[in-house]
Protein backbone atom coordinates (compact mmCIF):
# COMPACT_ATOMS: atom_id res chain seq x y z
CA UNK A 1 10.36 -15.16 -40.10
CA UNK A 2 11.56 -17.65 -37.33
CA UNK A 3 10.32 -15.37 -34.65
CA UNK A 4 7.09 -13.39 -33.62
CA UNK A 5 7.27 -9.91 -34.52
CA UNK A 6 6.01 -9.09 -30.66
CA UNK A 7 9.42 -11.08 -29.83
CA UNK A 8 11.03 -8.81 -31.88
CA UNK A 9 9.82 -5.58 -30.24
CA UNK A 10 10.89 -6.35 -26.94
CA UNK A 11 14.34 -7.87 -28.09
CA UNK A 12 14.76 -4.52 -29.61
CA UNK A 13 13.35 -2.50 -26.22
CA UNK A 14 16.01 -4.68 -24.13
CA UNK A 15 19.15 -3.67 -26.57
CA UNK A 16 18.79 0.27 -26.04
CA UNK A 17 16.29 1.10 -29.21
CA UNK A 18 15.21 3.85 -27.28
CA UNK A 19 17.71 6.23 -28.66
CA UNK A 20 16.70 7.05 -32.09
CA UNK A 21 18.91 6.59 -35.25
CA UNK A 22 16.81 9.26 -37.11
CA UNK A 23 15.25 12.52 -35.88
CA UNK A 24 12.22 14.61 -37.44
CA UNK A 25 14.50 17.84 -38.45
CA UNK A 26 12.00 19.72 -41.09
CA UNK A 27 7.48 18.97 -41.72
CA UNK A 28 6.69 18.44 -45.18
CA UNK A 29 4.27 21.58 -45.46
CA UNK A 30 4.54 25.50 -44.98
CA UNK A 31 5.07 26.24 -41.04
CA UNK A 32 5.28 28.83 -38.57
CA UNK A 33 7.37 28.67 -35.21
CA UNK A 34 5.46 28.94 -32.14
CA UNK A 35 7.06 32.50 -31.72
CA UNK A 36 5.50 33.65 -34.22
CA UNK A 37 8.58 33.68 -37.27
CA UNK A 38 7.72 32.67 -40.38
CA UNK A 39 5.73 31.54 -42.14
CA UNK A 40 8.42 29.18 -43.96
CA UNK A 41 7.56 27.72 -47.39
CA UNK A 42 7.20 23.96 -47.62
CA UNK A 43 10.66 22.64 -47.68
CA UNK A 44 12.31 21.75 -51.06
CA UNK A 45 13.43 18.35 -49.54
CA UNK A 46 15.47 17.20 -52.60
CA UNK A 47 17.28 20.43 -53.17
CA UNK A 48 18.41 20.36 -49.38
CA UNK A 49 19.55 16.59 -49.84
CA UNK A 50 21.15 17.33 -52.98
CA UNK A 51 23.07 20.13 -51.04
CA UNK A 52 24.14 18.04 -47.94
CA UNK A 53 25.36 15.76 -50.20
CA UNK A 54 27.47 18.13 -52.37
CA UNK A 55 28.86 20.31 -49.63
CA UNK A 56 29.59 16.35 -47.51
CA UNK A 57 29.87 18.03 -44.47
CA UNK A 58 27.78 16.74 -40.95
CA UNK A 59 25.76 18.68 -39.45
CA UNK A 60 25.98 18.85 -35.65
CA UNK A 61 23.24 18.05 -32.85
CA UNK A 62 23.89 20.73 -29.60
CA UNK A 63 21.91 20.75 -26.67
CA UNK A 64 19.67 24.20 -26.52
CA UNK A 65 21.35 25.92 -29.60
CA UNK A 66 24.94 25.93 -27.58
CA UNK A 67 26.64 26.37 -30.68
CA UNK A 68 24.85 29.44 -31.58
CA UNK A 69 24.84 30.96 -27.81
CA UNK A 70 27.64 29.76 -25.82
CA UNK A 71 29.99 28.54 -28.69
CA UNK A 72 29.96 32.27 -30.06
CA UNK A 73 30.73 33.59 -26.37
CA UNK A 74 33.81 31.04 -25.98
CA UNK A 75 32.29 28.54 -24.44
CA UNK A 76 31.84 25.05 -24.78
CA UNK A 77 28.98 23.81 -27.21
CA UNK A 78 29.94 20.22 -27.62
CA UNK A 79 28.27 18.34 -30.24
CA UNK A 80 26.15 15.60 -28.75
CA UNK A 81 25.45 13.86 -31.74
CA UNK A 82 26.47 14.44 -35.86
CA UNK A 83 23.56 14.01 -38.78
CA UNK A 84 25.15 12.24 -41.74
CA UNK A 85 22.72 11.46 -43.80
CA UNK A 86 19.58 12.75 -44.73
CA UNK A 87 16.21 11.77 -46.35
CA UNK A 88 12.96 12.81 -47.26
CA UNK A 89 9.55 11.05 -46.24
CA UNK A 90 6.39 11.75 -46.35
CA UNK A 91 5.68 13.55 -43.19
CA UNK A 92 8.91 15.67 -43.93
CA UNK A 93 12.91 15.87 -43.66
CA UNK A 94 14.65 13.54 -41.45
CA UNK A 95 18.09 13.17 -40.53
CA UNK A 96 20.48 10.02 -39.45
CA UNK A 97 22.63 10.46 -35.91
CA UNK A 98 25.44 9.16 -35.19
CA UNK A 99 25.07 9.62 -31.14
CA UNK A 100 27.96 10.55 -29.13
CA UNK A 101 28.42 8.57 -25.60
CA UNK A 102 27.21 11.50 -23.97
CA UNK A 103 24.28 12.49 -26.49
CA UNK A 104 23.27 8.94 -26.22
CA UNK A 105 23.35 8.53 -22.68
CA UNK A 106 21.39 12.31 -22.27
CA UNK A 107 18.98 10.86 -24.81
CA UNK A 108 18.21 7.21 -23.46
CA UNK A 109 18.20 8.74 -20.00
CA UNK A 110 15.19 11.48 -21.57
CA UNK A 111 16.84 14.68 -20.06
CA UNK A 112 15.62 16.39 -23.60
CA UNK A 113 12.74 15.83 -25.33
CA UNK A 114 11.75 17.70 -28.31
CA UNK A 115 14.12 19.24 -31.42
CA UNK A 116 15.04 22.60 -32.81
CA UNK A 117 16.37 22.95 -36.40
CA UNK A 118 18.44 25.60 -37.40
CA UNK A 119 18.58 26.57 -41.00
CA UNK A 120 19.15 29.66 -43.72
CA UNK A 121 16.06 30.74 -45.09
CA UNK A 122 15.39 33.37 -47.63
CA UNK A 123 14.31 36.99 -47.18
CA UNK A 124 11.01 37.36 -48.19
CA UNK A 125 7.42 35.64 -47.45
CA UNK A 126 7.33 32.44 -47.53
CA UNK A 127 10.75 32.71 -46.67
CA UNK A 128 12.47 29.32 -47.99
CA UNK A 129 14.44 27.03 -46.21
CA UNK A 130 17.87 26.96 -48.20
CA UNK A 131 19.93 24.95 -45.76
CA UNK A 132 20.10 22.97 -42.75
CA UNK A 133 22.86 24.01 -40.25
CA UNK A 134 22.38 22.01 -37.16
CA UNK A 135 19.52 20.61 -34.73
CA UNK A 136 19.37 21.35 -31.33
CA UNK A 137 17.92 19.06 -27.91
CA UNK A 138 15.73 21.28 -26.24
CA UNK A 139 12.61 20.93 -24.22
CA UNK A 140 11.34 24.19 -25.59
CA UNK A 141 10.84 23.75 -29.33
CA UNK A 142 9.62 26.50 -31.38
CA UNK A 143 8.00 23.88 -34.19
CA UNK A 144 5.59 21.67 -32.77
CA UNK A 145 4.85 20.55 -35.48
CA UNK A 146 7.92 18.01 -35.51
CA UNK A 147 7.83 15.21 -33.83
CA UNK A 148 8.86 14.59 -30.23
CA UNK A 149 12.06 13.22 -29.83
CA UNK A 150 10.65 10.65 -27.58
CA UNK A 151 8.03 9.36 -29.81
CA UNK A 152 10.81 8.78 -32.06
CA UNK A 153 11.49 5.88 -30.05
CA UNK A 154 8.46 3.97 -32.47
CA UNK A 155 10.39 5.49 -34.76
CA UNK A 156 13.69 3.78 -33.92
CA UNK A 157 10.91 0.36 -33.45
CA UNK A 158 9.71 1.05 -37.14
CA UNK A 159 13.40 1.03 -38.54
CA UNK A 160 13.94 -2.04 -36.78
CA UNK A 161 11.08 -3.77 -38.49
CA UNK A 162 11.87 -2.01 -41.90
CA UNK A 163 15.19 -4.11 -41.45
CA UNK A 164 14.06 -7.00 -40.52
CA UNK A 165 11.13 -7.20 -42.80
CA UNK A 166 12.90 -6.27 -45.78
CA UNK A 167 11.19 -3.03 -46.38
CA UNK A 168 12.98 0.23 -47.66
CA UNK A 169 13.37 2.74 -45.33
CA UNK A 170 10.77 5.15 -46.63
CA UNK A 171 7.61 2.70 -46.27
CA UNK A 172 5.43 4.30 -44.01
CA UNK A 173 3.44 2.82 -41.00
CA UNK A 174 0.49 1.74 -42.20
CA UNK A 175 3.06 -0.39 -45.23
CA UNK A 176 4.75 -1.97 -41.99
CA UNK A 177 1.87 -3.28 -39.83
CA UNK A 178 0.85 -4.28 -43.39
CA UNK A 179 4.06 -6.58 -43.32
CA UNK A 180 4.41 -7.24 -39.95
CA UNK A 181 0.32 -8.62 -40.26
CA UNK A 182 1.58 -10.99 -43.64
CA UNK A 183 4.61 -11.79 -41.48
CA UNK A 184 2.36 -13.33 -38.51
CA UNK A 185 0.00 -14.94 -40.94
CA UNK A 186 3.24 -16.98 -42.71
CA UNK A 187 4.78 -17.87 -39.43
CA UNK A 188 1.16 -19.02 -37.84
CA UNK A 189 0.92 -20.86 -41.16
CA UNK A 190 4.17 -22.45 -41.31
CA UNK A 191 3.63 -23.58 -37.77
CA UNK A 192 0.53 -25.33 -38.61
CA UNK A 193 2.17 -26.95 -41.68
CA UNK A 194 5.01 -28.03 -39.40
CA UNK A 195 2.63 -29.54 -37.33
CA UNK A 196 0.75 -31.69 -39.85
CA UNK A 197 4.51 -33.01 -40.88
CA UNK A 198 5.46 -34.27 -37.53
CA UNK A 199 1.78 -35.60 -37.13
CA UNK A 200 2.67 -37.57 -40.58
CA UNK A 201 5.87 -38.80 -39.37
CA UNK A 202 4.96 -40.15 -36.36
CA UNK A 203 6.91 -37.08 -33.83
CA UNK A 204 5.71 -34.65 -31.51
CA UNK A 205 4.87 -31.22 -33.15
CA UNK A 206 7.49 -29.02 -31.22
CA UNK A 207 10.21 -31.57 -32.57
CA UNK A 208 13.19 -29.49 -33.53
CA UNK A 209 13.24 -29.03 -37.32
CA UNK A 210 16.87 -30.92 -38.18
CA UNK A 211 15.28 -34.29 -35.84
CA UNK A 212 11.67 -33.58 -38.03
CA UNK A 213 14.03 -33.90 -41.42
CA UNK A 214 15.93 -37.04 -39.84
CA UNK A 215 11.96 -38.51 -39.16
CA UNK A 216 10.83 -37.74 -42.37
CA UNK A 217 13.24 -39.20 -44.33
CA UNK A 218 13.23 -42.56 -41.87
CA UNK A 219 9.67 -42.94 -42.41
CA UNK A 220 10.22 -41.93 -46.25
CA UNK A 221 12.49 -45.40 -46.12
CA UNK A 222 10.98 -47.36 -44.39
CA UNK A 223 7.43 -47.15 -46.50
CA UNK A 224 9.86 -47.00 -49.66
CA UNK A 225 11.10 -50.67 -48.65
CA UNK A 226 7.40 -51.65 -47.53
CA UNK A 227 5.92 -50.59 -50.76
CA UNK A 228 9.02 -52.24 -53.12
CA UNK A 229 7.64 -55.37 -51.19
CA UNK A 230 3.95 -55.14 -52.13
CA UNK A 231 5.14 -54.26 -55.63
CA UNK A 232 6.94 -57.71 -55.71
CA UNK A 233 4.48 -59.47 -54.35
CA UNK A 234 2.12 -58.21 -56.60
CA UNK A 235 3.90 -57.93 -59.80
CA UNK A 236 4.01 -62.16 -59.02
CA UNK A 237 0.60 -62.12 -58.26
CA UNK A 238 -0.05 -61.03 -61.72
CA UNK A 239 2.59 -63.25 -63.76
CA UNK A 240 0.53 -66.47 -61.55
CA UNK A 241 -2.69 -65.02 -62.76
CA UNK A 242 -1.40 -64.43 -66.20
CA UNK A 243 -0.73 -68.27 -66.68
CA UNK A 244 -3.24 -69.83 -65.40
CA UNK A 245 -5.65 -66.87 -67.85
CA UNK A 246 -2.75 -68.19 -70.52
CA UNK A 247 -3.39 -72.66 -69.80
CA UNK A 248 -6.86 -71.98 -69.79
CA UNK A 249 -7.34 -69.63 -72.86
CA UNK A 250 -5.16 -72.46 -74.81
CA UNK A 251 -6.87 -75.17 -73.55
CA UNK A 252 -10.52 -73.88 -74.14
CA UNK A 253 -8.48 -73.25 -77.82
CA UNK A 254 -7.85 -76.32 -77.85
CA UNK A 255 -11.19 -78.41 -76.86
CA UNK A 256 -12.51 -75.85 -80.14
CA UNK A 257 -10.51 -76.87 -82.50
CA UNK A 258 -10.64 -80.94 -81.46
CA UNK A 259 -14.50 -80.44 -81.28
CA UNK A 260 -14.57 -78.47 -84.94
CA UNK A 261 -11.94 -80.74 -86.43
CA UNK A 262 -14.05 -83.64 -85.28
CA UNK A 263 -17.29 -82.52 -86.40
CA UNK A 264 -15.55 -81.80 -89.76
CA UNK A 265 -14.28 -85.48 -90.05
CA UNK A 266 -17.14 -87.00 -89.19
CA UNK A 267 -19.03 -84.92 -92.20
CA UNK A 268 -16.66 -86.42 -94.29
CA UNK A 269 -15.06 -83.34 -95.01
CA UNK A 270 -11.32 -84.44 -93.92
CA UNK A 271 -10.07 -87.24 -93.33
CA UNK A 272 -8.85 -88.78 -90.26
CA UNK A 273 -5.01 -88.54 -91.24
CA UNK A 274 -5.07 -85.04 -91.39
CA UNK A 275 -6.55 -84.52 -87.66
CA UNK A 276 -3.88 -83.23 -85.89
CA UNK A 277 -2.52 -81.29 -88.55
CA UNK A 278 -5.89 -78.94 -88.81
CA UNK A 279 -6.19 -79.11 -84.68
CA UNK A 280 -2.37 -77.47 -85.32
CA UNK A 281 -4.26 -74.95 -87.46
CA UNK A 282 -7.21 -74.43 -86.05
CA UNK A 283 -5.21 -73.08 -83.08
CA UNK A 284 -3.24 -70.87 -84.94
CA UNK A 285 -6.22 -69.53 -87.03
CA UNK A 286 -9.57 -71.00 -86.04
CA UNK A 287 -11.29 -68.45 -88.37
CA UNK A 288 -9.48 -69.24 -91.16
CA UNK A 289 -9.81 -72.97 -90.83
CA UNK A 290 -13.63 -72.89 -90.24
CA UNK A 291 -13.85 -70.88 -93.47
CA UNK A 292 -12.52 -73.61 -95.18
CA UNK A 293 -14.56 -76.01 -93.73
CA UNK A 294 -17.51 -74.50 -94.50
CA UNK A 295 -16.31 -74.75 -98.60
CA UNK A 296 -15.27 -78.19 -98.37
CA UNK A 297 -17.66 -80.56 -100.02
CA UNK A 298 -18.44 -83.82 -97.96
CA UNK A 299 -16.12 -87.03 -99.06
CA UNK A 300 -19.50 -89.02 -98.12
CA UNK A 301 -22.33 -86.71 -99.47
CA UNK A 302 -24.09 -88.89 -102.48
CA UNK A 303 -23.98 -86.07 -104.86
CA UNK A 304 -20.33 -87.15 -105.33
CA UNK A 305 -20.55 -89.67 -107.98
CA UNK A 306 -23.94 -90.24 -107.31
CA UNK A 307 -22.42 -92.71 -104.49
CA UNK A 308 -24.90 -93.51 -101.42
CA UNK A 309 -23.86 -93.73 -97.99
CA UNK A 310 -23.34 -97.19 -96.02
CA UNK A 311 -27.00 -98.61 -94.55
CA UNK A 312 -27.39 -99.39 -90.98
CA UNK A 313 -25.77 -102.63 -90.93
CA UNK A 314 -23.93 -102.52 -93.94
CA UNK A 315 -20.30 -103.42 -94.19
CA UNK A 316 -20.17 -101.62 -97.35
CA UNK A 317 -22.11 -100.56 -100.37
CA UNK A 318 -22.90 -102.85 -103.38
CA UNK A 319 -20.86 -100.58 -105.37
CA UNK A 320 -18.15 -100.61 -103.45
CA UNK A 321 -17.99 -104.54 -103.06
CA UNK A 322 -18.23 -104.63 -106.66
CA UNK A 323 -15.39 -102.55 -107.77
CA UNK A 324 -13.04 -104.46 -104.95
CA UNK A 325 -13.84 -107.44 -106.56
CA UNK A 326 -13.52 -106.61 -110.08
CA UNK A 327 -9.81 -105.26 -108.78
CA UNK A 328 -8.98 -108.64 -107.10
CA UNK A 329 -9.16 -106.93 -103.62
CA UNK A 330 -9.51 -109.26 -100.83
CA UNK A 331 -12.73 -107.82 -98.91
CA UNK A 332 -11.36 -108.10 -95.34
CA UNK A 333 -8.47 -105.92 -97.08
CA UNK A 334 -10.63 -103.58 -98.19
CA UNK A 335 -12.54 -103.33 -94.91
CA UNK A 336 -9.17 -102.29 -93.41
CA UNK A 337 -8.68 -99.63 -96.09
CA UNK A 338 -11.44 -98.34 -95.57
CA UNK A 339 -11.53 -97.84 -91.96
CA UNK A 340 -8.19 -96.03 -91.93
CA UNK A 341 -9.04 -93.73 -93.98
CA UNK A 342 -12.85 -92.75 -93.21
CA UNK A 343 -12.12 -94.06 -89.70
CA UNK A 344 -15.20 -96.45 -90.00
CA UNK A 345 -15.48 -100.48 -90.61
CA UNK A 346 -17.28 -101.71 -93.58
């Protein structure tokens, strides 16, 4: 609700809810007039609706039974007000007035205060109320038992906040301060959730809601652009940081593989023209390459042939000199062979 429910109340005590819209015509239980007649049985509320409502005829409010006095002398017995609807509650029968200028005005101006129903009853004890006729003002009711017509002005109050609270019209009291008590506990709720939201966007908290919207969503904006910028920023943060991880992954890769391929050629297990081909991959597959290595038999281990290795000093072995000069190889020729493909001089 946008407004207090006490802001309610005295809205509706400054536009005439005084007069009531529904008056206390029947009690729910057996009852006896203050003279004396009765007793009356308790009221068969739904047979005495159903009957109104058949027979569609109002029924009229007079002031001190004139109908059934003056009216049947020939005089006037103006109807002040006319019941055209009635409904049945918990405390008992009521009925909805439609005022006259004149019954209003004698009612908001509290010239009568109390009711007096006039019904057919039956003809023995209990006798039972059959149908309604007509209600009278009076200030001398013989049921006290009804309510005044003057406290009917909560009455009018509750109907109000029945309306406005979205409550059918039979709920009770103690089911409206129930709502009216959820009612202040939303609105004192909202309000302090209103306040958070203009705290957040940077407005005072009794901005006006459209202006708290228009905040919101400039704020909303404005950290949407700031944030796209630190996403950007970030975002090439990362690609930076993902080469230079990148460069220095492939060269570390790459001072492996010269370092294995290296090792491997100076074992004598490849030979210097195929270098840069096993770097290549080595790179590619480094565990697949060292594998192989690890197979390959040495080109320069003396269980090969039964061959021995060059001596300190040595520009070759015997056996080697021999067999380049039984094939008419010039040694300085042979030298060079020999140190392009084990990448060593004789």
């Amino acid at each position: 609700m946008k407004t207090a429910i006490n802001s309610l109340i005295v809205a509706l005590m400054q536009t005439g809810a005084d007069v009531p819209e529904w008056l206390h015509i029947l009690p729910a239980a057996e009852f006896t007039g203050a003279d004396g007649r009765g007793p009356y049985a308790k009221p068969d509320m739904d047979a005495l609706i159903a009957l109104f409502n058949k027979e569609g005829q109002r029924l009229p409010v007079d002031e001190n039974h004139s109908i059934d006095l003056a009216g049947k002398q020939g005089h006037p017995s103006p109807a002040r007000g006319w019941i055209v609807e009635l409904q049945k509650r918990e405390d008992g029968l009521y009925g909805r007035v439609e005022w006259t200028d004149a019954g209003q005005a004698l009612v908001a101006g509290k010239s009568y205060g109390y009711l007096s129903p006039v019904f057919l009853h039956g003809q023995t004890k209990p006798y039972k109320v059959a149908k309604m006729l007509r209600v009278a003002l009076t200030n001398d009711p013989n049921l006290t038992s009804l309510k005044s017509l003057h406290s009917q002005e909560d009455n009018t109050m509750l109907e109000e906040l029945r309306k406005a609270l979205g409550l059918p019209e039979t709920a009770d009291e103690a089911a409206i301060m129930a709502a009216v008590k959820a009612a202040h506990a939303a609105q004192t709720a909202q309000a302090a959730l209103m306040a958070r939201v203009a705290e957040a966007a940077g407005v005072p908290a009794d901005t006006a809601p459209d202006a708290l919207v228009t905040a919101i969503q400039s704020k909303g904006s404005a950290d949407s652009a700031g944030l796209t910028g630190q996403l950007v920023a970030l975002q090439s943060q990362v690609s930076q940081l993902t080469t230079q991880l990148t460069s220095v992954a492939t060269q570390t890769a790459k001072e492996k593989a010269e370092t294995v391929i290296g090792a491997a050629i100076e074992g004598g297990k490849i030979i210097p023209a195929l270098k840069d081909h096993m770097i290549a991959r080595h790179l590619k597959n480094p565990a697949e390459v060292e594998a192989e290595i690890k197979l390959m038999p040495s080109i320069n281990a003396g269980g090969i042939g039964e061959r021995d290795l060059p001596r300190a000093g040595e520009t070759a072995t015997s056996e080697e000199l021999n067999v380049a000069a039984m094939m008419g190889v010039d040694p300085e020729a042979f030298k060079k062979q020999h140190k392009a493909l084990f990448g060593k001089d004789l």
